[in-house]
N, C-alpha and C. Protein backbone atom coordinates (compact mmCIF):
# COMPACT_ATOMS: atom_id res chain seq x y z
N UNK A 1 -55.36 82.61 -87.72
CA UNK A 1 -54.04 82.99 -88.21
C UNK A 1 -52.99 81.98 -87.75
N UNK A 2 -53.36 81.51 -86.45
CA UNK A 2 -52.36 80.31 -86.11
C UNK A 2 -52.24 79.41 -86.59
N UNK A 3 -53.33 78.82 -87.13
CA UNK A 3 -53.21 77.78 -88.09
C UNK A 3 -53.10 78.02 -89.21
N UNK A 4 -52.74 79.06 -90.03
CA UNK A 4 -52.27 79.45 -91.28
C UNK A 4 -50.86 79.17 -90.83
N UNK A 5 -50.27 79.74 -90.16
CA UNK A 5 -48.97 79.97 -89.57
C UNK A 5 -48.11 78.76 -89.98
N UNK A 6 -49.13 77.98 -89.18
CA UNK A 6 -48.70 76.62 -88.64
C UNK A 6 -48.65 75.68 -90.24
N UNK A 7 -49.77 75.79 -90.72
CA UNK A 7 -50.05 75.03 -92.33
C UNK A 7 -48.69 76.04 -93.26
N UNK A 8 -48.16 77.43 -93.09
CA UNK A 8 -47.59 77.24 -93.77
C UNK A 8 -45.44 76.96 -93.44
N UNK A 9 -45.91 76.99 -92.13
CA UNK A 9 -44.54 76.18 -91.49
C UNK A 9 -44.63 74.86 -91.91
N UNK A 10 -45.51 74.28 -92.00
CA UNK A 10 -45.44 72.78 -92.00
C UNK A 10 -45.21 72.41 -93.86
N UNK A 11 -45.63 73.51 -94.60
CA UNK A 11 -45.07 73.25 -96.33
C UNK A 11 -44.02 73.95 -96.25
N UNK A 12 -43.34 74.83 -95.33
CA UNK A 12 -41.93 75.19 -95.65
C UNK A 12 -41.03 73.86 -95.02
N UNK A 13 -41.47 73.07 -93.92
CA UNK A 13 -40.46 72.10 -93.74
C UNK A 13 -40.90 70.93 -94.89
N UNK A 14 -42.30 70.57 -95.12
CA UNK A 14 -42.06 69.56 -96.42
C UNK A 14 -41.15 69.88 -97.84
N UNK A 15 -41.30 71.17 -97.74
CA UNK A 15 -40.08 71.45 -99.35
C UNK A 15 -38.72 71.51 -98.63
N UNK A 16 -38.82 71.80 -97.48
CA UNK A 16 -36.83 71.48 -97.24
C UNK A 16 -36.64 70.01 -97.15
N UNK A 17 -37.37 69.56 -96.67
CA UNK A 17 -37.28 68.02 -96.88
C UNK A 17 -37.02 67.46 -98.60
N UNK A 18 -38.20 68.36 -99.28
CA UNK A 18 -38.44 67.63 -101.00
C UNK A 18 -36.66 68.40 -101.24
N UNK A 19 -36.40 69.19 -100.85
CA UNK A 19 -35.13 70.08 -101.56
C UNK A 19 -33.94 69.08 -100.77
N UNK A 20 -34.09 68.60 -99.11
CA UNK A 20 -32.61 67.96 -99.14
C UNK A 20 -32.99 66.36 -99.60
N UNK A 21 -34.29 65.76 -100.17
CA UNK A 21 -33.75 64.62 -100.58
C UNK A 21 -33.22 64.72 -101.95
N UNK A 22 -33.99 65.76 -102.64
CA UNK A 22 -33.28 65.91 -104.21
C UNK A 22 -31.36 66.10 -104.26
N UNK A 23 -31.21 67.28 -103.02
CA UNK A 23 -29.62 67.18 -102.99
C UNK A 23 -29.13 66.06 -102.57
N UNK A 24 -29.70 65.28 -101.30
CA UNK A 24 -29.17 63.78 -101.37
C UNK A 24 -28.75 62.91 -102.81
N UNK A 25 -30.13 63.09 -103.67
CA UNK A 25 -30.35 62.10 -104.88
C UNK A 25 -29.17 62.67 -105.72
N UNK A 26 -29.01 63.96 -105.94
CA UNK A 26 -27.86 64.46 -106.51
C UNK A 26 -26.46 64.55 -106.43
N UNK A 27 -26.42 64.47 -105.15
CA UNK A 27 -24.98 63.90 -104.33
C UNK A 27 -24.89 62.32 -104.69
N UNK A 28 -25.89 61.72 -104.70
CA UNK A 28 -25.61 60.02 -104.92
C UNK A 28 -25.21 60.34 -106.19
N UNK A 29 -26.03 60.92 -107.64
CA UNK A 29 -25.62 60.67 -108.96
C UNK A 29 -24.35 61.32 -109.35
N UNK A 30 -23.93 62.49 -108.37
CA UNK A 30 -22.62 63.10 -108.52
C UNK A 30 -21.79 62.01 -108.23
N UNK A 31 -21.81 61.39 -106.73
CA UNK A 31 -20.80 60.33 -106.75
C UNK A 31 -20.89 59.21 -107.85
N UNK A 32 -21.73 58.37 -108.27
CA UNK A 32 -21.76 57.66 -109.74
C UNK A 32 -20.97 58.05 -110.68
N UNK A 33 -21.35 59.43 -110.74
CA UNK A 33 -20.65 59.74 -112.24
C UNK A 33 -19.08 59.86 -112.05
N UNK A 34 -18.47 60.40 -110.35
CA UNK A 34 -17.53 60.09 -110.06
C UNK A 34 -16.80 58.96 -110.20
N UNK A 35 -17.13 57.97 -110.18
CA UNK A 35 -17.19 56.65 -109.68
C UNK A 35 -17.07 56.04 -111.08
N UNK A 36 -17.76 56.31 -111.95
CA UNK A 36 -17.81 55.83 -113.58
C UNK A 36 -16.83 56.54 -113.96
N UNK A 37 -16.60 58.27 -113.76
CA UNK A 37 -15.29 58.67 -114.31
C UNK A 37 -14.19 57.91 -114.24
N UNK A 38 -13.94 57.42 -112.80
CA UNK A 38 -12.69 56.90 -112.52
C UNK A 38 -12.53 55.78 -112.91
N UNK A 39 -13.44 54.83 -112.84
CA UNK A 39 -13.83 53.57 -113.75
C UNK A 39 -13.07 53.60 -115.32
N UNK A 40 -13.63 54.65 -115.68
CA UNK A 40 -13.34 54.65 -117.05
C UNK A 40 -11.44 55.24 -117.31
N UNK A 41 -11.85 56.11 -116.28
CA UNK A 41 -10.10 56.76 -116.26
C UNK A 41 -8.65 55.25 -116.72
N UNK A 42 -9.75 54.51 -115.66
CA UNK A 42 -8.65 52.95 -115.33
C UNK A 42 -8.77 52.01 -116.62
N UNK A 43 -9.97 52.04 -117.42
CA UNK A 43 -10.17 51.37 -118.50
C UNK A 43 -8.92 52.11 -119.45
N UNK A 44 -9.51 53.40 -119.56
CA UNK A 44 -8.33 53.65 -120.60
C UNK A 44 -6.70 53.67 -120.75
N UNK A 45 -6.63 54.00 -118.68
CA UNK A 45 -5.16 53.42 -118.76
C UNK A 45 -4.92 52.26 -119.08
N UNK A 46 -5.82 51.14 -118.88
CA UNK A 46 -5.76 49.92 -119.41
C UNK A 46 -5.30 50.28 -121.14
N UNK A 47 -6.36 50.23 -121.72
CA UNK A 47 -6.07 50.28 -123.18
C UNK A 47 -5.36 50.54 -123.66
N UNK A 48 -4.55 51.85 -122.82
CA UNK A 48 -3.84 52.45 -123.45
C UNK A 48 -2.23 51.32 -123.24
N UNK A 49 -2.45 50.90 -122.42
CA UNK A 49 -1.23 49.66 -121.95
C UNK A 49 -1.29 48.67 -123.20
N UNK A 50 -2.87 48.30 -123.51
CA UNK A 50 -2.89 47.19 -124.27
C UNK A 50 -2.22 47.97 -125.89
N UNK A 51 -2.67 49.29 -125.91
CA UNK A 51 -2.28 49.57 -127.14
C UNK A 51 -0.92 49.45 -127.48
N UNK A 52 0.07 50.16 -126.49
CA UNK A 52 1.22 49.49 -126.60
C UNK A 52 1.94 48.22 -126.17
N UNK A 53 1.30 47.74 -126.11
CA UNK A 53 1.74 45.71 -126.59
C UNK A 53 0.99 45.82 -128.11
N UNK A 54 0.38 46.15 -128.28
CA UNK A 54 0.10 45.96 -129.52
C UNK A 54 0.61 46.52 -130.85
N UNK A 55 1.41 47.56 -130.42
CA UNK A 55 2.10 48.61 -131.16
C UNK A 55 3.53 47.69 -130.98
N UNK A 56 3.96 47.19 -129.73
CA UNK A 56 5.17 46.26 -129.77
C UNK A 56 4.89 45.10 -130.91
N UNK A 57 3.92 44.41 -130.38
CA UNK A 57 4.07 42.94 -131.46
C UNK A 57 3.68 43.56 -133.13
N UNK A 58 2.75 44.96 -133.18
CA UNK A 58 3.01 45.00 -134.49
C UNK A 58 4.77 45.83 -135.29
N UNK A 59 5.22 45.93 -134.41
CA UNK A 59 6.61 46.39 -134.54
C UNK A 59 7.54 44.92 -134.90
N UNK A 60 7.14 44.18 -134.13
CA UNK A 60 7.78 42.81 -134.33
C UNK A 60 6.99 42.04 -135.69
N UNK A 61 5.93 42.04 -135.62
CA UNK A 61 5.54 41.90 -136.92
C UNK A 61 6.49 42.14 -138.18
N UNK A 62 6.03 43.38 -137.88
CA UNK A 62 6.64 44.35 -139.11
C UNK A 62 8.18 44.17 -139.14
N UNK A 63 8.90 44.25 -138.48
CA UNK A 63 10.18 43.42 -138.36
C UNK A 63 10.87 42.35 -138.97
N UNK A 64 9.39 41.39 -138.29
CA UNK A 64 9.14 40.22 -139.02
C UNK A 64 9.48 39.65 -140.41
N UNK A 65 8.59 40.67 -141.31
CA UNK A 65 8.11 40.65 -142.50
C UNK A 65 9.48 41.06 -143.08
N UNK A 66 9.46 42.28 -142.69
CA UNK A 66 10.72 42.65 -143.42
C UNK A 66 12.16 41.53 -143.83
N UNK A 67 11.60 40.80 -142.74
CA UNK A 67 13.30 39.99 -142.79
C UNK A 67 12.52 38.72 -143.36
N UNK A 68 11.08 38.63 -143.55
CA UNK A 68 10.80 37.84 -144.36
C UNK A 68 10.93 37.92 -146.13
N UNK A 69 10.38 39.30 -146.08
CA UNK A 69 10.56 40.40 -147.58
C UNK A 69 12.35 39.65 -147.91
N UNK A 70 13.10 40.53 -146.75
CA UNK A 70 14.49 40.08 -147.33
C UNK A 70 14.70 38.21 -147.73
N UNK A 71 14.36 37.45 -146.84
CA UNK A 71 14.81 35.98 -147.23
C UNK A 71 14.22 35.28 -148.63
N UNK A 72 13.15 36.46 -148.96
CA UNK A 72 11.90 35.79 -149.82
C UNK A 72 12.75 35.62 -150.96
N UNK A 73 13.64 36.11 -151.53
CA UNK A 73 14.75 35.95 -152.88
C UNK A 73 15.20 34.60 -152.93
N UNK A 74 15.92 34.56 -151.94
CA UNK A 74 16.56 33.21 -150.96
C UNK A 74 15.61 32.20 -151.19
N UNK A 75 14.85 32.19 -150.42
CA UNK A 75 13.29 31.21 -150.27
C UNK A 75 12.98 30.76 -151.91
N UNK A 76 12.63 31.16 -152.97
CA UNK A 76 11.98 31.79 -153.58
C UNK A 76 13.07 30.18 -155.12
N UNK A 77 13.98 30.64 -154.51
CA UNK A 77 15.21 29.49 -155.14
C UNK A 77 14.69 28.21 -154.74
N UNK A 78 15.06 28.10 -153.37
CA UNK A 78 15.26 26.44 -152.93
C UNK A 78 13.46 26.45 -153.14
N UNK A 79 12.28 26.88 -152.99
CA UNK A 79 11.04 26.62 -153.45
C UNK A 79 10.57 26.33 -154.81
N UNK A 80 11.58 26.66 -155.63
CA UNK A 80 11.06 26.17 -157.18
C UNK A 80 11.55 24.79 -157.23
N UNK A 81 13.03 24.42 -156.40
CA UNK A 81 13.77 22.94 -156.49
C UNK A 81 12.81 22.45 -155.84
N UNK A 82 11.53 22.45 -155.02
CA UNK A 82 10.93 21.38 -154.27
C UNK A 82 9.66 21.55 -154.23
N UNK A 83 8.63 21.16 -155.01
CA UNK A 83 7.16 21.09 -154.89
C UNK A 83 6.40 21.10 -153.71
N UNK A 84 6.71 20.04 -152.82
CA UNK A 84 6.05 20.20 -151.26
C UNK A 84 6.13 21.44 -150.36
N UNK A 85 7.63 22.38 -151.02
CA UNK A 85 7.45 23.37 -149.92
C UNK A 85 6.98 24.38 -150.40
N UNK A 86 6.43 24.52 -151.88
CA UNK A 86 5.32 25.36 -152.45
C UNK A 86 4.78 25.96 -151.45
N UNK A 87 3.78 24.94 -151.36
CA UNK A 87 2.54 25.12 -150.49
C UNK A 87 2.68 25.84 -149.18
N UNK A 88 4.18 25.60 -148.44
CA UNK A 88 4.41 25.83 -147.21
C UNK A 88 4.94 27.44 -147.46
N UNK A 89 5.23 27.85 -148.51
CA UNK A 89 5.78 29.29 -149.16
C UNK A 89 4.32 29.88 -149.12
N UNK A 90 3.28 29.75 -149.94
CA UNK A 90 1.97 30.12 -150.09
C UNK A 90 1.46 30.12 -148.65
N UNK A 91 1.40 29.31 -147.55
CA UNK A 91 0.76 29.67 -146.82
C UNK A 91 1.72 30.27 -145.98
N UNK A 92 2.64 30.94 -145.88
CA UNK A 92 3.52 31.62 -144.90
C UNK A 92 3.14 33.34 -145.72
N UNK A 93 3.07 33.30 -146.57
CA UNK A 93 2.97 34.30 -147.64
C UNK A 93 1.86 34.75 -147.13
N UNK A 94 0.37 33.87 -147.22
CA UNK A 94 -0.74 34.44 -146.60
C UNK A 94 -1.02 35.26 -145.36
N UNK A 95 -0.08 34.06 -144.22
CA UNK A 95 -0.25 34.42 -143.34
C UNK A 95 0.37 35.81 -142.83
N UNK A 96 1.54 36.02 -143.51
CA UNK A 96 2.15 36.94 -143.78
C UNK A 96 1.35 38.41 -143.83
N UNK A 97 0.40 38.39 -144.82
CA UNK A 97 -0.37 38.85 -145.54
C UNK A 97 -1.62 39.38 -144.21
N UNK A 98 -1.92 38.31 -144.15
CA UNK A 98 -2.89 38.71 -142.97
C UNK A 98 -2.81 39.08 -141.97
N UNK A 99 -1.56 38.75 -141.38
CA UNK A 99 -1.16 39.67 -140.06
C UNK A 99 -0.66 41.06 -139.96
N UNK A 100 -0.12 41.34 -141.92
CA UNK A 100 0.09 42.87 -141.39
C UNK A 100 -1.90 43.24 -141.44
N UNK A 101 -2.36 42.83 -142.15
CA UNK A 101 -3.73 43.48 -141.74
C UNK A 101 -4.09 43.45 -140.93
N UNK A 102 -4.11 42.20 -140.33
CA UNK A 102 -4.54 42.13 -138.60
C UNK A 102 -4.12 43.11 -138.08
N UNK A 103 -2.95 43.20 -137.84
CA UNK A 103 -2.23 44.74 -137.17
C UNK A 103 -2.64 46.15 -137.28
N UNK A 104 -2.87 46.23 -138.92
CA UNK A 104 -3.48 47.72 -139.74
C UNK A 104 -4.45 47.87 -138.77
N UNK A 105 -5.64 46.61 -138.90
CA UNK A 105 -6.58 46.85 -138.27
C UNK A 105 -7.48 47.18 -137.27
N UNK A 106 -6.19 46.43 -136.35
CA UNK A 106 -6.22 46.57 -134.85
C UNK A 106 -6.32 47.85 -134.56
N UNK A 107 -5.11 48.78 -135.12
CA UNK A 107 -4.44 49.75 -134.85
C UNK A 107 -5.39 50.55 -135.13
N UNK A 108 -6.19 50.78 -136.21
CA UNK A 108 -7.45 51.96 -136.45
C UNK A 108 -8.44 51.26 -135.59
N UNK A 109 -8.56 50.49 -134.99
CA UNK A 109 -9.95 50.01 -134.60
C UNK A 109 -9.83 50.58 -132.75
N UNK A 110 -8.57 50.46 -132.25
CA UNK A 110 -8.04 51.15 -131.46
C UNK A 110 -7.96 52.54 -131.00
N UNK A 111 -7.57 52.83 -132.64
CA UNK A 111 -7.46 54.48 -131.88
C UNK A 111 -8.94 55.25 -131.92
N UNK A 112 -9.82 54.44 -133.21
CA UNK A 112 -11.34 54.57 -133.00
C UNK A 112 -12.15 54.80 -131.52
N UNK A 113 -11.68 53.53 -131.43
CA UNK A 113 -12.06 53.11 -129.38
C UNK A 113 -11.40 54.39 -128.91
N UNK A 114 -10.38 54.59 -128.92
CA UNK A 114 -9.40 55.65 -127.67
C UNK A 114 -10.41 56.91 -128.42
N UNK A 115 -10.68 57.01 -128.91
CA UNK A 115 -11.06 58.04 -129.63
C UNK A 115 -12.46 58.87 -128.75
N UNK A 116 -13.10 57.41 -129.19
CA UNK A 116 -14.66 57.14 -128.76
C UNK A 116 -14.49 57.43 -127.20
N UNK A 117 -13.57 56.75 -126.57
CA UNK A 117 -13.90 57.04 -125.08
C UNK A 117 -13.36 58.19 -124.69
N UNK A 118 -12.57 58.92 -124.95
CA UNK A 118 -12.19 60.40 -124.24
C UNK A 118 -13.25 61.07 -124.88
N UNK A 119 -14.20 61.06 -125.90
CA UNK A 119 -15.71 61.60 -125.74
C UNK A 119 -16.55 61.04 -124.57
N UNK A 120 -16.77 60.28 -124.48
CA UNK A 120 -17.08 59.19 -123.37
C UNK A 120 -16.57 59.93 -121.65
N UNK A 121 -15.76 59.96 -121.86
CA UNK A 121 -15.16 61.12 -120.55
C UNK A 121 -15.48 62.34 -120.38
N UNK A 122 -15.30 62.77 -121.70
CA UNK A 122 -15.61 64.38 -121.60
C UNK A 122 -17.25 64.53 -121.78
N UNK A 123 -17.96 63.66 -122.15
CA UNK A 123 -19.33 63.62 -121.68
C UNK A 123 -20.05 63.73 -120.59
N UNK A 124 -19.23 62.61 -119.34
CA UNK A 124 -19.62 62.57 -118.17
C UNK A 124 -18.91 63.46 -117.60
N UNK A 125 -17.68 64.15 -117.97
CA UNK A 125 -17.42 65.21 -117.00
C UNK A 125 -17.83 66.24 -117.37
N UNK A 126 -18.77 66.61 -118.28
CA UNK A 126 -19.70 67.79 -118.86
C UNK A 126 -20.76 67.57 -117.70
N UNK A 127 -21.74 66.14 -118.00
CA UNK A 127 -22.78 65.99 -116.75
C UNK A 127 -22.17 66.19 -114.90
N UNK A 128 -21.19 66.01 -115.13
CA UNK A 128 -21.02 66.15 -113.71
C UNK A 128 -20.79 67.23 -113.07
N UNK A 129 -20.33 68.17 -114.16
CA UNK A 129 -20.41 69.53 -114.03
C UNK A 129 -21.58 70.19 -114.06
N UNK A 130 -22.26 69.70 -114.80
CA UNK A 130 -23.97 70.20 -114.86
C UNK A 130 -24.80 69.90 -113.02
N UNK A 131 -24.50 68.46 -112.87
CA UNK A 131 -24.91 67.98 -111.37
C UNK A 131 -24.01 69.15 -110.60
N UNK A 132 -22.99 69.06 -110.27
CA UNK A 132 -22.47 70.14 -109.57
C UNK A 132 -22.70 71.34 -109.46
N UNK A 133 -23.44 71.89 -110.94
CA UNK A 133 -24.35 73.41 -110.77
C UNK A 133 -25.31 73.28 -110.00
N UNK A 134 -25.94 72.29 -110.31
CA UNK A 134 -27.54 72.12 -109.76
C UNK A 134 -27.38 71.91 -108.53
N UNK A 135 -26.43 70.93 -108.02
CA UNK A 135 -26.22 70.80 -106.70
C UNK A 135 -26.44 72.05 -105.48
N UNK A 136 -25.36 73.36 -106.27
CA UNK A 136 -24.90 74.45 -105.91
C UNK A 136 -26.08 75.48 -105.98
N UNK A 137 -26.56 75.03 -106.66
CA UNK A 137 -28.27 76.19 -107.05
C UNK A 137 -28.95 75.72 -105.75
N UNK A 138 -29.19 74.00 -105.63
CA UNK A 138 -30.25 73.54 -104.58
C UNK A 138 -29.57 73.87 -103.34
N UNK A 139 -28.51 74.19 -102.89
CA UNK A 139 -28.12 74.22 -102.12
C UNK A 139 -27.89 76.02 -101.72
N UNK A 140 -28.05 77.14 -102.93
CA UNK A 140 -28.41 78.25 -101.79
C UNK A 140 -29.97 78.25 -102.16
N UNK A 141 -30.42 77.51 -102.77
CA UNK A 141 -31.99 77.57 -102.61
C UNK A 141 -32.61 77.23 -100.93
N UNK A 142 -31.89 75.74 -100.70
CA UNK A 142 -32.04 75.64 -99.18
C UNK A 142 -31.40 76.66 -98.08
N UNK A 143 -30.49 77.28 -98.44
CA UNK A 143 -30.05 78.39 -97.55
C UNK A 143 -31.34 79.20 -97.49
N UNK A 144 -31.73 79.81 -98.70
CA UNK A 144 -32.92 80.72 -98.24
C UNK A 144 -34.39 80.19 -97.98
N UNK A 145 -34.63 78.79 -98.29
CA UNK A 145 -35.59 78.43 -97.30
C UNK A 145 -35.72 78.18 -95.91
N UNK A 146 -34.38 78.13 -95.77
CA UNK A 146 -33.74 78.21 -93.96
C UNK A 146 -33.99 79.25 -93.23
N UNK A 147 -33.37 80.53 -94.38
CA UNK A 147 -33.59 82.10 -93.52
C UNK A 147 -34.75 82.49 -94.11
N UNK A 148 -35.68 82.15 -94.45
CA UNK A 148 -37.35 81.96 -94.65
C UNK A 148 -38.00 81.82 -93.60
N UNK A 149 -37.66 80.40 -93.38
CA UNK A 149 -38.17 79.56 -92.14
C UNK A 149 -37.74 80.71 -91.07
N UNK A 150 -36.62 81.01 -90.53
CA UNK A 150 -36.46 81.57 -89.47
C UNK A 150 -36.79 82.83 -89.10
N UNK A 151 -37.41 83.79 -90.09
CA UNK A 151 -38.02 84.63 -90.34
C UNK A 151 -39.05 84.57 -89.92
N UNK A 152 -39.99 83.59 -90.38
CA UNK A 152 -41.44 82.61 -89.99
C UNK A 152 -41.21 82.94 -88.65
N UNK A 153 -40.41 82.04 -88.05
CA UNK A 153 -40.29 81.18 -86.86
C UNK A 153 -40.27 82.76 -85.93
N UNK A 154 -38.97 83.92 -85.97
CA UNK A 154 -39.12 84.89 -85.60
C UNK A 154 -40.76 85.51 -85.52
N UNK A 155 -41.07 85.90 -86.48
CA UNK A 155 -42.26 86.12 -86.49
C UNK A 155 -43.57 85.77 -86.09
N UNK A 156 -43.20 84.32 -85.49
CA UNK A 156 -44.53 83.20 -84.75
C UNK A 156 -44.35 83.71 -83.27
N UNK A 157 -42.98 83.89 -83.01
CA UNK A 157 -42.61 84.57 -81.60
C UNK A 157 -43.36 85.56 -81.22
N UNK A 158 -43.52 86.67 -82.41
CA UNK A 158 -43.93 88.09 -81.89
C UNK A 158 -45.39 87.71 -82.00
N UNK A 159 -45.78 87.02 -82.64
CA UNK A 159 -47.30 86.95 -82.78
C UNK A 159 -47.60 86.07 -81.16
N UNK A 160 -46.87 85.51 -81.03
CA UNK A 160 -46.88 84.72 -80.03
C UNK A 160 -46.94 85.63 -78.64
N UNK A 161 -46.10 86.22 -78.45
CA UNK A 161 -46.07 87.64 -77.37
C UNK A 161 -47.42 88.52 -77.73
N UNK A 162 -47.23 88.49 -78.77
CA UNK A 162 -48.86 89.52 -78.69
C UNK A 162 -49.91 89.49 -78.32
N UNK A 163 -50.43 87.56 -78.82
CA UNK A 163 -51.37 86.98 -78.75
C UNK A 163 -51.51 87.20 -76.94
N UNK A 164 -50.54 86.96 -76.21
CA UNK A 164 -50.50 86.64 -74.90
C UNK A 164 -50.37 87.73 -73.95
N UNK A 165 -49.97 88.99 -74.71
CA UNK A 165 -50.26 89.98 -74.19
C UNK A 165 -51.88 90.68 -74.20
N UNK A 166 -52.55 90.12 -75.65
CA UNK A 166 -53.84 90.50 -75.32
C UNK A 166 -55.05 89.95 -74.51
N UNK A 167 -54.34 88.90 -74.59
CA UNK A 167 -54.87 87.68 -74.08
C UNK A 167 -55.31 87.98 -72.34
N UNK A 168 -54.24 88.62 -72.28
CA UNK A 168 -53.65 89.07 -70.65
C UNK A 168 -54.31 90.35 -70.36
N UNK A 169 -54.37 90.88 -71.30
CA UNK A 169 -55.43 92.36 -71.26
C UNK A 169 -56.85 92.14 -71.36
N UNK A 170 -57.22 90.76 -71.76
CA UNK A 170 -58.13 90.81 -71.80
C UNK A 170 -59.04 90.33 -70.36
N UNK A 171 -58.46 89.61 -70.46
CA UNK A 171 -58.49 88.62 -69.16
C UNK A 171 -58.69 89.67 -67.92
N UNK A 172 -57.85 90.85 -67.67
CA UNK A 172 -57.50 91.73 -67.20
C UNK A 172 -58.84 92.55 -66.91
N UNK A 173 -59.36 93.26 -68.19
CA UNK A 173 -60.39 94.17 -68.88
C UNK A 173 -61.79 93.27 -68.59
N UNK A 174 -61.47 91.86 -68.63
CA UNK A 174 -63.21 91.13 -68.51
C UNK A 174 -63.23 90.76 -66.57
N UNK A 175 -62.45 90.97 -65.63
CA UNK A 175 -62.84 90.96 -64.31
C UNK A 175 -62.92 92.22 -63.33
């Protein structure tokens, strides 16, 4: 019986062991995901900085244009009196052209991204909430392999007194 005792003290301390390295391993991936949250927290304050510079220069853009729209009447005169600045009308026109798209584009491709990553957030703070259950499960799981163990351990005592009380009777009874 003592060595039952003993074999099964010795698999109640190997699973508190298997149970606090798993909460270790889980405490490490809790902090990660911490660690990536905040990561990401800082990315998006980033972006969100970059978005407005980008919302500025497409404001100036657009500004731009407009007061290009307005001169284009203007323009539009002294460009028929002069052949060479054709060309320089056409490609201001283009470019014109392409930067409000550039801008359009930016701007949906942006809020796509901003979009994409506060899923991105609320993903990992879903998992980290999940780690934090599990954490909380393994952790009164180890509570009651503790008051298991000490139960055991109580109980090795009395067997222990007994053993030595008969032991003593016997010893006693055989002289």
């Amino acid at each position: 019986k003592e060595k039952e005792f003993f074999a099964t003290v010795k698999k109640m301390a190997s699973k508190l062991q298997d149970i606090e390295m798993q909460q270790s391993r889980t405490r490490d991936d809790a902090d990660k995901f911490k660690s990536r949250s905040t990561q990401m927290g800082q990315l998006y304050d980033d972006l969100v900085a970059r978005v407005e510079i980008l919302a500025d220069e497409n404001g100036q853009l657009t500004s731009r244009i407009l007061e290009l729209e307005t001169n284009e009447t203007e323009y539009k005169e002294e460009l028929l009196l002069n052949r060479y600045m054709r060309e320089d009308y056409d490609t201001l026109q283009k470019s014109t052209e392409d930067a409000m798209k550039l801008a359009t584009g930016m701007t949906e491709h942006m809020s796509k991204f901003v979009n994409d990553h506060k899923a991105t957030v609320a993903d990992y703070e879903n998992k980290l909430e999940l780690l934090n259950e599990e954490l909380d499960a393994m952790e009164l799981a180890q509570e009651d392999v503790v008051r298991e163990l000490e139960a055991i351990r109580e109980e090795n005592e009395v067997l222990r007194t007994q053993f030595r009380e008969a032991e003593s009777f016997y010893k006693k009874g055989s002289k």
